[in-house]
N, C-alpha and C. Protein backbone atom coordinates (compact mmCIF):
# COMPACT_ATOMS: atom_id res chain seq x y z
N UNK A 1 106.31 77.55 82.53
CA UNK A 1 105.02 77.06 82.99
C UNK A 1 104.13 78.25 83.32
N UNK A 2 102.97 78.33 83.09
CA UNK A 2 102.04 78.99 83.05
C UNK A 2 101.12 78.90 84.31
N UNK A 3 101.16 79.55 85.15
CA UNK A 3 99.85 79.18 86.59
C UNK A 3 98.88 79.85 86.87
N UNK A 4 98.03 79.56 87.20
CA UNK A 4 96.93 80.41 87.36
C UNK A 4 97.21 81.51 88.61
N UNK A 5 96.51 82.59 88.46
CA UNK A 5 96.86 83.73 89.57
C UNK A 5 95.14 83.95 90.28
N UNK A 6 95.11 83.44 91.56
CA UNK A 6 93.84 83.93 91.71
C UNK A 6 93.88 85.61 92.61
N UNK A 7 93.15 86.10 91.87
CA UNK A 7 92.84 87.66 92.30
C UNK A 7 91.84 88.23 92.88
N UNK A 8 91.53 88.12 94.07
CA UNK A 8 90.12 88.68 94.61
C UNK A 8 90.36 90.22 95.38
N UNK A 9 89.08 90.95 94.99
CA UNK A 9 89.06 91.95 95.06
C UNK A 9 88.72 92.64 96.60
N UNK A 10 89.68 93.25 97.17
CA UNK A 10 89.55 93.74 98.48
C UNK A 10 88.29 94.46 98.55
N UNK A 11 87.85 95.17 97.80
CA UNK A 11 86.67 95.57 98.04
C UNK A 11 84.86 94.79 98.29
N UNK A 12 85.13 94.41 96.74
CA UNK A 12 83.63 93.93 96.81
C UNK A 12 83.88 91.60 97.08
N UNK A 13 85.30 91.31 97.46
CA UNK A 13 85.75 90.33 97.21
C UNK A 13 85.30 88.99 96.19
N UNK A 14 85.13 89.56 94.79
CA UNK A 14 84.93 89.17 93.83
C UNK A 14 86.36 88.20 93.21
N UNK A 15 86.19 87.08 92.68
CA UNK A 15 87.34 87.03 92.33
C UNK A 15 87.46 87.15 90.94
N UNK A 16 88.87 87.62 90.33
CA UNK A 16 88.66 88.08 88.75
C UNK A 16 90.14 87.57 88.40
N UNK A 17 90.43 87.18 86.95
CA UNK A 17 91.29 87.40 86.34
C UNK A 17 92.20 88.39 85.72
N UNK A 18 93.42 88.33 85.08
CA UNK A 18 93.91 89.74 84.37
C UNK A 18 93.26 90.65 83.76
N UNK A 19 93.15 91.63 83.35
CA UNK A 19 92.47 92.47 83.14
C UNK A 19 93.56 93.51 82.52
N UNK A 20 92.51 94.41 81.81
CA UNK A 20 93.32 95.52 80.72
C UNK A 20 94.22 95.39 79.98
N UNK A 21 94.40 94.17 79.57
CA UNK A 21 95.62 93.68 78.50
C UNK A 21 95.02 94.23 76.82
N UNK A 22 93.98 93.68 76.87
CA UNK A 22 93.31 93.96 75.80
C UNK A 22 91.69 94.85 75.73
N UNK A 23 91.41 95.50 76.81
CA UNK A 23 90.30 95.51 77.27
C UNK A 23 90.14 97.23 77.06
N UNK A 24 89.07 97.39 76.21
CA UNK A 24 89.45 99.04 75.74
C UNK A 24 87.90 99.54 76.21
N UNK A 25 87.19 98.34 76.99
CA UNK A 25 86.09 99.55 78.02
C UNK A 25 86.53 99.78 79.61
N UNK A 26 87.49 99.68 79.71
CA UNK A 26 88.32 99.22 80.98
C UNK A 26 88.92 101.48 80.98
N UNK A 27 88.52 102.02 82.03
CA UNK A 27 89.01 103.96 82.45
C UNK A 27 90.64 103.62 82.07
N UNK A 28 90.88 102.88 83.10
CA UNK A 28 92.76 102.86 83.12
C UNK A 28 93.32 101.41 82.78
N UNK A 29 94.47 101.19 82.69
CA UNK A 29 94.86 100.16 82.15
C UNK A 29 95.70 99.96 83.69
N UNK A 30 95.13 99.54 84.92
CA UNK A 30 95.68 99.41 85.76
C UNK A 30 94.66 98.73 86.97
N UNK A 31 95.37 97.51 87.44
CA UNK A 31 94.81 96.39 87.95
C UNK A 31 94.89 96.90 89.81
N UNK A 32 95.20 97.57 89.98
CA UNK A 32 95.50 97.99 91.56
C UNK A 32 95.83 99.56 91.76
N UNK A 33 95.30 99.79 92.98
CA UNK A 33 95.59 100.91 93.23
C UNK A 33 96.17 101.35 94.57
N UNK A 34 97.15 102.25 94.94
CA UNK A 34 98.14 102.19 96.12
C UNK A 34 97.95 103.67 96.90
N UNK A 35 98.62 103.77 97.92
CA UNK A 35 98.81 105.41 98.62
C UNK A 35 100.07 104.74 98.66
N UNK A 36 100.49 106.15 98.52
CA UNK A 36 101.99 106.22 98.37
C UNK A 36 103.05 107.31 99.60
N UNK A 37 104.21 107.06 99.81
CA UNK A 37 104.95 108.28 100.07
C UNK A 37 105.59 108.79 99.45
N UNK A 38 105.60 110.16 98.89
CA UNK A 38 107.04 110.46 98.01
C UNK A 38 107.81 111.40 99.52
N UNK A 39 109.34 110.97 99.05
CA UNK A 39 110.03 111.68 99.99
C UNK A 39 111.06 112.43 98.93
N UNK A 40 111.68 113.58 99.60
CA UNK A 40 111.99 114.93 99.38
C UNK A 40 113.02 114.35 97.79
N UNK A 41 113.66 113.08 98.06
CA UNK A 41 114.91 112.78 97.04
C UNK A 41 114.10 111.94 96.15
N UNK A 42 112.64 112.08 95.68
CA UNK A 42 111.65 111.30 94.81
C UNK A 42 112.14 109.83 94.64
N UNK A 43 112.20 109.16 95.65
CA UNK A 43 111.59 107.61 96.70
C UNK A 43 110.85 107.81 97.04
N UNK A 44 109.91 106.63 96.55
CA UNK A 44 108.21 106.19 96.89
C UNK A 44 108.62 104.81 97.70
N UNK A 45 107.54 105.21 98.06
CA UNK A 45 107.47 104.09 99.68
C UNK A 45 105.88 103.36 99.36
N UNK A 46 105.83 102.56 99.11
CA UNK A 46 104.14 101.72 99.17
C UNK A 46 103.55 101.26 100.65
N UNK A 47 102.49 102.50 100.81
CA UNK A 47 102.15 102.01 102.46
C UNK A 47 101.01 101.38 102.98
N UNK A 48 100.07 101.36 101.32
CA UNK A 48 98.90 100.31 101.26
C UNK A 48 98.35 100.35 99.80
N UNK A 49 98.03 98.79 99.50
CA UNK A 49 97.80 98.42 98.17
C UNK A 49 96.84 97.68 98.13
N UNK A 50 95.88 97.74 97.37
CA UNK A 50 94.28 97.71 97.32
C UNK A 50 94.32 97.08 95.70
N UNK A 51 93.86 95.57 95.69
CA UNK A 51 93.60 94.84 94.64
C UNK A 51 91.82 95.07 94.67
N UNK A 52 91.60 95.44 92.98
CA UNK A 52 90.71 96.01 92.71
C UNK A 52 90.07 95.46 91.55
N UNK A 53 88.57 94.43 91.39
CA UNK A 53 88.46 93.65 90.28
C UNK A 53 88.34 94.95 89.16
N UNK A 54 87.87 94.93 88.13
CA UNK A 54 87.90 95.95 87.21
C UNK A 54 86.63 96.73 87.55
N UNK A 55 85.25 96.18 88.07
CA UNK A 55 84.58 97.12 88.06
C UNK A 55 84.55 98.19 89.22
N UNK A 56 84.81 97.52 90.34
CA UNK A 56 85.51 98.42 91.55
C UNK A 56 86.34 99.49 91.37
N UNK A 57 87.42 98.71 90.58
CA UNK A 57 88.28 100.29 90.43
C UNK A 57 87.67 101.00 89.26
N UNK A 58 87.22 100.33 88.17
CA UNK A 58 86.01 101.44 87.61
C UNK A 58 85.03 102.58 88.23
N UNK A 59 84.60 101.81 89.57
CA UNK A 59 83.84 103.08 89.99
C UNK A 59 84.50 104.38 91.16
N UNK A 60 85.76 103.37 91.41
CA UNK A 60 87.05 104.34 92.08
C UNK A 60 87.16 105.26 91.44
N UNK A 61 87.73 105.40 90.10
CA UNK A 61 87.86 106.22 89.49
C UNK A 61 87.14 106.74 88.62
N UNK A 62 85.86 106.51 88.70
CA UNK A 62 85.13 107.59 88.41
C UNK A 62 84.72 108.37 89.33
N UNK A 63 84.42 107.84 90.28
CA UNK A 63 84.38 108.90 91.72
C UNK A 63 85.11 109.89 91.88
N UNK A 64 87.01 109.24 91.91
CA UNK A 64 87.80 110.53 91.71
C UNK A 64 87.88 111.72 90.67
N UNK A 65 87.33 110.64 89.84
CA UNK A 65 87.66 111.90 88.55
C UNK A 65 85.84 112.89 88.52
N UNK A 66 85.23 112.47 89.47
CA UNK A 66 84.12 113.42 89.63
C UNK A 66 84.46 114.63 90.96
N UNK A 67 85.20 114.62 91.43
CA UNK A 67 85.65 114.91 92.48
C UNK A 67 85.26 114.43 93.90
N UNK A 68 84.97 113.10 93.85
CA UNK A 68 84.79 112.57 95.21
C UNK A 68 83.39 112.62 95.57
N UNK A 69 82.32 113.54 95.38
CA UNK A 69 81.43 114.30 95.52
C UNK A 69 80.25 112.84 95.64
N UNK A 70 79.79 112.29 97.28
CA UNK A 70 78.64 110.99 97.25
C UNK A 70 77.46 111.78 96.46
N UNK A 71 77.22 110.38 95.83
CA UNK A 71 75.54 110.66 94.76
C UNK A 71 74.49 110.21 95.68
């Protein structure tokens, strides 16, 4: 059975469907974004996770990949 997943976006709380399956104007092929811990024996620990509709984390990461730097 097939169910619907509703996904709203912590940020701008939009709600959206799957995303980047097929979607080739989409930066990353990745629906969420996390902070992490790595510890010394490389175990990651998830210590906050941030659901992100596509254009949100679109402008996440373009921000990062500009170096952070407000316009």
């Amino acid at each position: 059975i097939n169910m619907a997943v509703a996904r709203k976006c912590d940020r701008c709380g939009a709600f959206y469907d799957r995303y980047n399956e097929n979607n080739s104007d989409s930066i990353e092929s990745s629906n969420a974004m996390a902070f992490i811990f790595q510890y010394k024996n490389n175990t990651y620990n998830i210590c906050k996770r941030f659901d992100l509709c596509p254009d949100c984390k679109d402008e996440l990461v373009n921000w990062i990949l500009e170096g952070g730097n407000e316009s």
